[in-house]
N, C-alpha and C. Protein backbone atom coordinates (compact mmCIF):
# COMPACT_ATOMS: atom_id res chain seq x y z
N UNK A 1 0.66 -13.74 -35.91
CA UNK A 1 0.20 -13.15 -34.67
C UNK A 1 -1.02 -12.29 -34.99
N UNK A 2 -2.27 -12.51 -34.25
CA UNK A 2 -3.26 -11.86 -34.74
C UNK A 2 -3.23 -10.28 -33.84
N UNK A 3 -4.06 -9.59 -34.08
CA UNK A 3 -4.14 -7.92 -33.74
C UNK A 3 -4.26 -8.20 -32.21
N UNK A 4 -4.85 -9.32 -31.68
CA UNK A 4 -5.53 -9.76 -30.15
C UNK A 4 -4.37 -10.23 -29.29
N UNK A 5 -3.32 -10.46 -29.93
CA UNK A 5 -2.23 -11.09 -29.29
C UNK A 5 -1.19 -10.20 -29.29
N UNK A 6 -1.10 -9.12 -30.45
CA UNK A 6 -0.29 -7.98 -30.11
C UNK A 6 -1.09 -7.22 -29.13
N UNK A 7 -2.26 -6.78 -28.70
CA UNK A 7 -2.70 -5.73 -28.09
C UNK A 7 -2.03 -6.58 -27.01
N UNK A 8 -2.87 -7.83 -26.26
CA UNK A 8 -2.39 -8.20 -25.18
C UNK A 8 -0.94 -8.49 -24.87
N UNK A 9 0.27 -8.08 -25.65
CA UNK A 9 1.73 -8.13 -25.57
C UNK A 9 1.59 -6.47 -24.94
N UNK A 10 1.02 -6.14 -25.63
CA UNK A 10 1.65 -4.60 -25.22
C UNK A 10 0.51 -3.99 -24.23
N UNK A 11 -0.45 -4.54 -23.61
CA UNK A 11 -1.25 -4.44 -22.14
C UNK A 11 -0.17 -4.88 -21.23
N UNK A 12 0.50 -6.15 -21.60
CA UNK A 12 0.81 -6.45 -20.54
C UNK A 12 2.14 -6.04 -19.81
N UNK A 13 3.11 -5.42 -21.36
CA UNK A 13 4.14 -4.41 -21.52
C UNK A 13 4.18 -3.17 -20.10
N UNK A 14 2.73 -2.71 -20.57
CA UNK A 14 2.56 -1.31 -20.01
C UNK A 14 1.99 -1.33 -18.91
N UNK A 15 1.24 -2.60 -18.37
CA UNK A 15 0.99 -3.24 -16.72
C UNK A 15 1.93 -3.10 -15.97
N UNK A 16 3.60 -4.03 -16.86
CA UNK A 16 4.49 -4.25 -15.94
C UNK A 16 5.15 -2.69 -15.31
N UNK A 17 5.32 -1.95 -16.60
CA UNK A 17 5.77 -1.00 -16.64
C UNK A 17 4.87 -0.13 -15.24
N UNK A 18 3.60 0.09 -15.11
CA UNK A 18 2.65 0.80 -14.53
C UNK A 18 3.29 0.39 -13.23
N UNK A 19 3.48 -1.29 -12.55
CA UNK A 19 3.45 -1.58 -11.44
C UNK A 19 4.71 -1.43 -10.38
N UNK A 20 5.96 -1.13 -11.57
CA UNK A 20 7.36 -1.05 -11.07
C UNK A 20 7.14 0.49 -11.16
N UNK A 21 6.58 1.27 -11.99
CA UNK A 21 6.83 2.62 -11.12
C UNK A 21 5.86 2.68 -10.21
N UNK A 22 4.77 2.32 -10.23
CA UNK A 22 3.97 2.34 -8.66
C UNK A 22 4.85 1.43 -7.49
N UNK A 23 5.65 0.42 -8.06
CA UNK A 23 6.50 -0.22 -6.50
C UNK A 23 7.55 0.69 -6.08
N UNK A 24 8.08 1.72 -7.04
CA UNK A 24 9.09 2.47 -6.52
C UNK A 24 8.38 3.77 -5.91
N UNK A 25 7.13 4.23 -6.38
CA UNK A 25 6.50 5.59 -5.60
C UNK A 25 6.26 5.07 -4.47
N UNK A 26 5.53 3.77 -4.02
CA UNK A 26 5.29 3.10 -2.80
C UNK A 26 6.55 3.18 -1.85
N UNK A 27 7.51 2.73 -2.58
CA UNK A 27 8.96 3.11 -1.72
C UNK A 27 9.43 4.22 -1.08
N UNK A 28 8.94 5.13 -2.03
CA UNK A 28 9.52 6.47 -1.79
C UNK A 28 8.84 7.23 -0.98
N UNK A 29 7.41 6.79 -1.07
CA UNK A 29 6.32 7.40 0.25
C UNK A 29 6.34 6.89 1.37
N UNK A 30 6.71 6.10 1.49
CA UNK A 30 7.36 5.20 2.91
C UNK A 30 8.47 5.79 3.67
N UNK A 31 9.59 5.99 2.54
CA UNK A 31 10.87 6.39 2.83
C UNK A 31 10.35 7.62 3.47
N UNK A 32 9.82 8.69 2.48
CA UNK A 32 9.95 9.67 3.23
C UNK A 32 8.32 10.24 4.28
N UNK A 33 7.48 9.02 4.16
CA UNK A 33 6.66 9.81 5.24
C UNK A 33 7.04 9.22 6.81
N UNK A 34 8.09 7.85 6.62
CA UNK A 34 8.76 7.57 7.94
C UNK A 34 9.70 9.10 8.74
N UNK A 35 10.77 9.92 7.56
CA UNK A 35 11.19 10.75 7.86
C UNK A 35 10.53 11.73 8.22
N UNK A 36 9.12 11.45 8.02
CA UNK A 36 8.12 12.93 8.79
C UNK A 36 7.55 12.61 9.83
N UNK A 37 7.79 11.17 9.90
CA UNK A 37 6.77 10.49 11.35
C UNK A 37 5.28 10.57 11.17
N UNK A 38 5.27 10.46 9.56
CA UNK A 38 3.58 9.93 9.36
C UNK A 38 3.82 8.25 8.58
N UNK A 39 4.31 7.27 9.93
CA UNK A 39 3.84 6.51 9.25
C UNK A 39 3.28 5.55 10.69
N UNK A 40 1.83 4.71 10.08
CA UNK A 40 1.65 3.91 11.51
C UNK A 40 1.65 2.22 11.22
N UNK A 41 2.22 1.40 11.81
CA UNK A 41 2.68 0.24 11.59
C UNK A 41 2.14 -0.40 12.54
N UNK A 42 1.71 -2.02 11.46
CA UNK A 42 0.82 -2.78 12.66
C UNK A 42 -0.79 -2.87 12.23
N UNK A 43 -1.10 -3.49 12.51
CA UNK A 43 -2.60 -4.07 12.06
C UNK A 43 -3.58 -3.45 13.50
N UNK A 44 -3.16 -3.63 14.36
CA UNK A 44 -3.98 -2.87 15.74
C UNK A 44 -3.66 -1.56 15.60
N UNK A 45 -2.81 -1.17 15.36
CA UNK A 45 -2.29 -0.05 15.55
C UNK A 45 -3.07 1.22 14.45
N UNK A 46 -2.94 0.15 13.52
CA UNK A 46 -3.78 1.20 11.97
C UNK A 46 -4.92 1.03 12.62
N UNK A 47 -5.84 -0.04 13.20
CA UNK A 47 -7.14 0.07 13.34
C UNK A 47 -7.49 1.29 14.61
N UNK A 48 -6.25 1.73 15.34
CA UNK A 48 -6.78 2.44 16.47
C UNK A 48 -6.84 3.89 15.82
N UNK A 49 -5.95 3.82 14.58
CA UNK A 49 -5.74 5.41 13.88
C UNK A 49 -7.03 5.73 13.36
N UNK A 50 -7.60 4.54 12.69
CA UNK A 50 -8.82 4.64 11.86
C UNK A 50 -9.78 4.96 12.81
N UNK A 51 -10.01 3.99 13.49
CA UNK A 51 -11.02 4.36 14.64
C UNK A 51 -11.23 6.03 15.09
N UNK A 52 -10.06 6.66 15.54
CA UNK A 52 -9.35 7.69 16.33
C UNK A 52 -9.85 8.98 15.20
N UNK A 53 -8.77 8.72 14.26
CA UNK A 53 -8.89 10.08 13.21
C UNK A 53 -8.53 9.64 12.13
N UNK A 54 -9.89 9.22 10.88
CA UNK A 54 -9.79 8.50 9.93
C UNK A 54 -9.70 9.37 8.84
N UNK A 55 -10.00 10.73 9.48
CA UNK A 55 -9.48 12.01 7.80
C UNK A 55 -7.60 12.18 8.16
N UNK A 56 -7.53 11.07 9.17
CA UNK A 56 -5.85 11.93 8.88
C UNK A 56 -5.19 10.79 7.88
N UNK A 57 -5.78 10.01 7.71
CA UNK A 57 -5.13 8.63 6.92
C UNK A 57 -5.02 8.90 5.50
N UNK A 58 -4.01 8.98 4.62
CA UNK A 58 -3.78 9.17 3.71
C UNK A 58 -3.40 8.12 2.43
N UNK A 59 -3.24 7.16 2.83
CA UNK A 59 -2.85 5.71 2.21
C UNK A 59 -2.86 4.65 3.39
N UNK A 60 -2.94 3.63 2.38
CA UNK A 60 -2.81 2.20 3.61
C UNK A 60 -2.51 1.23 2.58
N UNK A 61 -1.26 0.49 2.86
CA UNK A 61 -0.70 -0.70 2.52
C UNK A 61 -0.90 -1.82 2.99
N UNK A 62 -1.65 -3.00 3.01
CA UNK A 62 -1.49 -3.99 3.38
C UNK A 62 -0.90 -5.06 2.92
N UNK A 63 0.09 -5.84 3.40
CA UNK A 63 1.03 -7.01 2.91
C UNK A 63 0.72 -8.35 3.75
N UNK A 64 1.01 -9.45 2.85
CA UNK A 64 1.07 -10.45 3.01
C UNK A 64 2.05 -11.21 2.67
N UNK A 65 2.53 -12.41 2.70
CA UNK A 65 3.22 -13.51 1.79
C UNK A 65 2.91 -15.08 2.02
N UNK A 66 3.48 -16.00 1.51
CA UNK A 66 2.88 -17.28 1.46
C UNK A 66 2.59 -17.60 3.08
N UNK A 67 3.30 -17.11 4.00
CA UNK A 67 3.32 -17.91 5.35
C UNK A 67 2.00 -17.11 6.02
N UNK A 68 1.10 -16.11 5.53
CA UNK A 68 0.70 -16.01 6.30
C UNK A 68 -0.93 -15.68 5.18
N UNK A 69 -0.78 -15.94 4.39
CA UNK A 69 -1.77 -16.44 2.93
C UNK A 69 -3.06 -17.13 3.75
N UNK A 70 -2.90 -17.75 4.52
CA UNK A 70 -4.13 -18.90 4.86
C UNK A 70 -4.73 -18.07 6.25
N UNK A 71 -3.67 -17.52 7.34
CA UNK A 71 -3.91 -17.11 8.41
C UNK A 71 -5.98 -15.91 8.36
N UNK A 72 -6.69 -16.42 8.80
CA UNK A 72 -8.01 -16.50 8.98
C UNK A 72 -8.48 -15.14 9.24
N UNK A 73 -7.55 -14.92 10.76
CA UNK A 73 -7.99 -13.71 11.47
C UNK A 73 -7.24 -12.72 10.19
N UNK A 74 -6.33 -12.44 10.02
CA UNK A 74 -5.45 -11.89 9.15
C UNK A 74 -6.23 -11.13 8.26
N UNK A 75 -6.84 -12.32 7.37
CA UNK A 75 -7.98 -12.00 6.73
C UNK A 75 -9.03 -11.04 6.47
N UNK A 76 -9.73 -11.40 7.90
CA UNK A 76 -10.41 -10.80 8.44
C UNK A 76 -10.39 -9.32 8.72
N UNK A 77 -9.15 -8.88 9.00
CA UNK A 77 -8.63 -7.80 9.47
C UNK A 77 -8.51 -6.82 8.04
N UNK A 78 -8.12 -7.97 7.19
CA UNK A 78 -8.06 -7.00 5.83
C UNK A 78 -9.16 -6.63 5.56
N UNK A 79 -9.90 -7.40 5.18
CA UNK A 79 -11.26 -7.70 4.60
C UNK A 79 -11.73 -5.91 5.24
N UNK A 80 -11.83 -6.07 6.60
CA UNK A 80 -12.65 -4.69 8.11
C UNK A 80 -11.92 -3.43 7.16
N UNK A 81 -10.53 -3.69 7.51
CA UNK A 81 -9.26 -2.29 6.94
C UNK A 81 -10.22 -1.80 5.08
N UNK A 82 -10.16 -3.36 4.46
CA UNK A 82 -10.18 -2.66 3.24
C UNK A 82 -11.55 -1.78 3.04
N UNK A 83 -12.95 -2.02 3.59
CA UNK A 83 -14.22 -1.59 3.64
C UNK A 83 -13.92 -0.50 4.29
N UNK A 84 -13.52 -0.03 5.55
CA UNK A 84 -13.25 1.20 5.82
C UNK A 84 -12.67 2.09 4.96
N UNK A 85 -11.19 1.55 4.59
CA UNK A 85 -10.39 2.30 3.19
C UNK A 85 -11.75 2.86 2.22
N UNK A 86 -12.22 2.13 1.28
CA UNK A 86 -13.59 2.21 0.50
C UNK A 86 -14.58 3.28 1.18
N UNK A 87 -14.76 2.92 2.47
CA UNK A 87 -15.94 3.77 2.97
C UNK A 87 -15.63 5.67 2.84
N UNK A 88 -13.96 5.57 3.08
CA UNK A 88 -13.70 6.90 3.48
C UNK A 88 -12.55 7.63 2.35
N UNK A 89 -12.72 6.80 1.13
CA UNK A 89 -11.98 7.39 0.04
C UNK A 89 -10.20 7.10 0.22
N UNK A 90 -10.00 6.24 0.83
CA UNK A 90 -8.83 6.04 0.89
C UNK A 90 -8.15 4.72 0.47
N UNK A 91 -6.88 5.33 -0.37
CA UNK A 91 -6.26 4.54 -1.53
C UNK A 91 -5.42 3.36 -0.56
N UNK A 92 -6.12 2.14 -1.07
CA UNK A 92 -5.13 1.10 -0.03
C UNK A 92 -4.73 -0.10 -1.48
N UNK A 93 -3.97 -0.30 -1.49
CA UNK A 93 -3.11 -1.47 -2.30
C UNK A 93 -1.94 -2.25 -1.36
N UNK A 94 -2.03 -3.60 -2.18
CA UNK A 94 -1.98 -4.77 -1.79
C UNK A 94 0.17 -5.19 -1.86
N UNK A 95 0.77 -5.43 -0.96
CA UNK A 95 2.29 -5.85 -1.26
C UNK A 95 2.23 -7.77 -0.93
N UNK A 96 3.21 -8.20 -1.21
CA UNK A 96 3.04 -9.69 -1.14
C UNK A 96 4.59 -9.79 -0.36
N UNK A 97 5.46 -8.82 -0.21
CA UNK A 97 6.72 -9.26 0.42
C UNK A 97 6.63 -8.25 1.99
N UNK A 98 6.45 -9.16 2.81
CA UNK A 98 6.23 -8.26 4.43
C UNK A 98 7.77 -8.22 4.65
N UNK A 99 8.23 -9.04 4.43
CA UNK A 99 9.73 -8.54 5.06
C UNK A 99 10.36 -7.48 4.21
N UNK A 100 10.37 -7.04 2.78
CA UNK A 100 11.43 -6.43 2.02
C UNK A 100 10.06 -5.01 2.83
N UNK A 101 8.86 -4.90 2.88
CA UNK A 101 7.88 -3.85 3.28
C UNK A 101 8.47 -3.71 4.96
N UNK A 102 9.02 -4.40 5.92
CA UNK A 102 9.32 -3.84 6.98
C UNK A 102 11.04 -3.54 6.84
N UNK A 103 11.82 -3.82 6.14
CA UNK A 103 12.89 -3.29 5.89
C UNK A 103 12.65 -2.27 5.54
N UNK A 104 12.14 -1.38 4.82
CA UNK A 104 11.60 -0.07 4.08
C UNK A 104 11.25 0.53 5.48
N UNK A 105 10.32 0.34 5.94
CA UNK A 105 9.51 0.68 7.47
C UNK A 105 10.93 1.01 8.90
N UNK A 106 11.11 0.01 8.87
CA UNK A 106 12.49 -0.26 9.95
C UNK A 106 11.87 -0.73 11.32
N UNK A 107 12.87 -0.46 11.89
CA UNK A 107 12.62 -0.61 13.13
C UNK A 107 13.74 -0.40 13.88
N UNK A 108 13.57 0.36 15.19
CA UNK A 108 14.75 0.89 16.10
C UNK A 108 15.35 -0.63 16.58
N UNK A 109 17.05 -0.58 16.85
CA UNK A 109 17.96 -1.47 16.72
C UNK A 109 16.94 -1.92 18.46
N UNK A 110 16.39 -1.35 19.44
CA UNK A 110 16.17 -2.14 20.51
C UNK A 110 14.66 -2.69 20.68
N UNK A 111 14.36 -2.47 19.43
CA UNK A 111 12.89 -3.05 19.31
C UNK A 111 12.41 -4.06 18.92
N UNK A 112 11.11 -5.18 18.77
CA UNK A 112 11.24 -6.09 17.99
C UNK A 112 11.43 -5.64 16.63
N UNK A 113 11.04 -6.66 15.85
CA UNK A 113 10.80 -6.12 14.42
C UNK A 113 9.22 -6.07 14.17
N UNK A 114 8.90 -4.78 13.45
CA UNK A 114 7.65 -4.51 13.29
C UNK A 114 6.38 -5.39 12.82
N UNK A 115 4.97 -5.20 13.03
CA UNK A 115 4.00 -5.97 12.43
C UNK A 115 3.93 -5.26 10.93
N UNK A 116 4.56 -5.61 9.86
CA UNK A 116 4.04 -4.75 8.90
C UNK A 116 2.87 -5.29 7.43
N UNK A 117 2.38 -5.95 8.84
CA UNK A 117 1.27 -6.20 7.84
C UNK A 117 -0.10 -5.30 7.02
N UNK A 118 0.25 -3.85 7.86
CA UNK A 118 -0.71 -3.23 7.66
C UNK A 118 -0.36 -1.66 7.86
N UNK A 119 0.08 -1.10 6.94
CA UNK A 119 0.33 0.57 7.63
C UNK A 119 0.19 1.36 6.73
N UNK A 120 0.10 2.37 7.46
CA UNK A 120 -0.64 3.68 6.77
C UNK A 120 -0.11 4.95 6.83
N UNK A 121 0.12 5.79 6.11
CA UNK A 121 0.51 6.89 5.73
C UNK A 121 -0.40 7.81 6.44
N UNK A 122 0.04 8.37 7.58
CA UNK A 122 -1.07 9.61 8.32
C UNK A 122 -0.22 11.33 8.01
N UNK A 123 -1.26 11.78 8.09
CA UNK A 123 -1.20 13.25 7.92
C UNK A 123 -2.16 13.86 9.03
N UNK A 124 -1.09 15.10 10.01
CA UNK A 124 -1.79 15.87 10.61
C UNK A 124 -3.24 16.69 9.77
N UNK A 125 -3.01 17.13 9.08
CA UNK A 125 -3.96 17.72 8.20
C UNK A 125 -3.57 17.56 6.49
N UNK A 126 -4.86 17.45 5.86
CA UNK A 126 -5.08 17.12 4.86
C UNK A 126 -3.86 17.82 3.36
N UNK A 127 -3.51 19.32 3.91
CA UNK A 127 -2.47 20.00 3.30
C UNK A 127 -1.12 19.88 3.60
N UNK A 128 -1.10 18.74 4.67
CA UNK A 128 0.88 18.92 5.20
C UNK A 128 1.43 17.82 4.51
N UNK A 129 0.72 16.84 4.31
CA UNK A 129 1.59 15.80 3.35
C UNK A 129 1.16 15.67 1.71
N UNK A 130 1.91 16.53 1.05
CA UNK A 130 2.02 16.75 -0.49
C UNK A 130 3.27 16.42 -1.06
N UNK A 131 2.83 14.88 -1.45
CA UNK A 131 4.02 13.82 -1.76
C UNK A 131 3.91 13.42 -3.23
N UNK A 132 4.42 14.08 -4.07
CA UNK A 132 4.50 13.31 -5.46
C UNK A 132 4.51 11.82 -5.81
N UNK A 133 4.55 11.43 -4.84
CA UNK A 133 4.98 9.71 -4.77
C UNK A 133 3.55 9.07 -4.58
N UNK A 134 3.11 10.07 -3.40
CA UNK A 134 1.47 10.12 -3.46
C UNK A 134 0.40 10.03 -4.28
N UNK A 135 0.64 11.22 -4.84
CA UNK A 135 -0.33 11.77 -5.83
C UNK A 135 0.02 10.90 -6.71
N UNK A 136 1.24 10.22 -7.69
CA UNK A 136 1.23 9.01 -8.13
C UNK A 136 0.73 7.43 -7.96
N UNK A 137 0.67 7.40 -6.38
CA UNK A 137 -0.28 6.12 -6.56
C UNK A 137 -1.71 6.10 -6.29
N UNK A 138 -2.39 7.56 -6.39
CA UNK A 138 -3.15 7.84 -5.93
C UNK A 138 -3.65 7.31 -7.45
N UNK A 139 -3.26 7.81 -8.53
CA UNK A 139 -3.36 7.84 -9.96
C UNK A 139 -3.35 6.43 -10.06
N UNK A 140 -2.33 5.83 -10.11
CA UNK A 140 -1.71 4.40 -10.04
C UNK A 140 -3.13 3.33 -9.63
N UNK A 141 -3.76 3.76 -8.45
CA UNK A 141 -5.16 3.47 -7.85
C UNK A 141 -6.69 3.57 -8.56
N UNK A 142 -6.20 4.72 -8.89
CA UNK A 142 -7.87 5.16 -9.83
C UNK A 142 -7.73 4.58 -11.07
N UNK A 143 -6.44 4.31 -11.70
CA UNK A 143 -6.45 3.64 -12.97
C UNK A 143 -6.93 2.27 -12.74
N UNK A 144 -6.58 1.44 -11.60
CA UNK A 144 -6.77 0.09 -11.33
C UNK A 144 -8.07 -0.17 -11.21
N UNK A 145 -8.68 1.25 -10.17
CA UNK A 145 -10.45 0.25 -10.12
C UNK A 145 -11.20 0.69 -11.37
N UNK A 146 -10.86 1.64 -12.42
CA UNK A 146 -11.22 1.81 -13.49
C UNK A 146 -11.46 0.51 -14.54
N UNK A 147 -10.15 -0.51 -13.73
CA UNK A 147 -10.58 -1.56 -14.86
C UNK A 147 -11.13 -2.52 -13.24
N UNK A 148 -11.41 -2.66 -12.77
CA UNK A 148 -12.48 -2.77 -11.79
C UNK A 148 -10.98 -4.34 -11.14
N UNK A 149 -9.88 -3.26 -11.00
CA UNK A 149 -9.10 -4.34 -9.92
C UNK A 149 -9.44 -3.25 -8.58
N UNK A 150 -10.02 -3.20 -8.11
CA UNK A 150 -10.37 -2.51 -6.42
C UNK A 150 -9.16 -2.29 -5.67
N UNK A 151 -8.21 -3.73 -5.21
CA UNK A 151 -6.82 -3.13 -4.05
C UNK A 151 -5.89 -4.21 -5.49
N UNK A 152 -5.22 -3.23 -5.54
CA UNK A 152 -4.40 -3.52 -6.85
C UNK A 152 -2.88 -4.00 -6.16
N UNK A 153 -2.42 -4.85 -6.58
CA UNK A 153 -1.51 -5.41 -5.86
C UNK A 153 0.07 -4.78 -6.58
N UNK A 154 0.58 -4.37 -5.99
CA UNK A 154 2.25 -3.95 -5.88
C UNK A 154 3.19 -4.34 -5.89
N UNK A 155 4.63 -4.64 -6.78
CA UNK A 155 5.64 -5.95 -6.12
C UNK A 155 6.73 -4.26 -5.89
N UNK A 156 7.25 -4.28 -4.95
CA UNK A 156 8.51 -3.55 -4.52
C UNK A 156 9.98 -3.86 -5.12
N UNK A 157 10.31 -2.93 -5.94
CA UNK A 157 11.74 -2.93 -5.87
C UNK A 157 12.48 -3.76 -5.76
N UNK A 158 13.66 -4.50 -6.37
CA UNK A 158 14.53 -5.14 -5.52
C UNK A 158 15.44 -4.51 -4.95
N UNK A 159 16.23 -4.67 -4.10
CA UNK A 159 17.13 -4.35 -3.41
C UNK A 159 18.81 -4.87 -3.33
């Protein structure tokens, strides 16, 4: 085994390692910024927050999975979300499971089930949401475009 094949054993060691504690801080900022009622769900819905009050946005998740991989407009929508994210310093990374991401999210027993293709972590002001879970993928983020992955993709937890 040459020196090139151990480094890349143990890059890829400490990737996996990096991405399962960033899928569980992702969890946990969900969990509990739902319990504060900073969270906004929905692809229209994030775009009306952004539009509205884009210093209150504190993270943004966007998810996908195979069924909706090709969908155009979808796309599109990311593509708008992620350039804004960029424009205004805000940490957005990538999930690939929308359903295990709207189980996390929820939804009231008389409602549909949510769009969670797209949501975001809001804060009344910039000092009320101080979330360790945060400030971890905030880290989790700056390490990624450091090696120039931009929306760094996330796998969640199993359950």
């Amino acid at each position: 085994m040459t020196l090139e094949e151990v480094r890349g054993q143990e890059s890829e060691v400490v990737s996996n390692d990096r991405m399962q504690c960033a899928g569980r801080a992702l969890e946990q900022l969900l969990v509990s910024a739902k319990k504060q009622d900073c969270l906004t769900v929905g692809v229209y819905e994030s775009a009306k927050v952004m539009n509205v009050d884009p210093d209150s946005v504190a993270f943004c998740v966007l998810a996908t999975d195979e069924e909706y991989e090709y969908d155009i407009a979808l796309q599109i929508h990311f593509t708008l979300i992620q350039a804004f994210c960029f424009d205004n310093d805000i940490n957005v990374v990538r999930v690939s499971d929308v359903k295990r991401l709207a189980e996390i999210v929820g939804s009231d027993e008389s409602e549909e089930p949510r769009d969670a293709h797209c949501i975001l972590v809001t804060s009344p002001s910039v000092d009320t949401l101080k979330d360790p879970a945060l400030e971890e993928l905030a880290l989790f983020c700056e390490e990624s475009r450091s090696g120039y992955e931009w929306v760094p993709a996330i796998t969640l937890p199993e359950r």
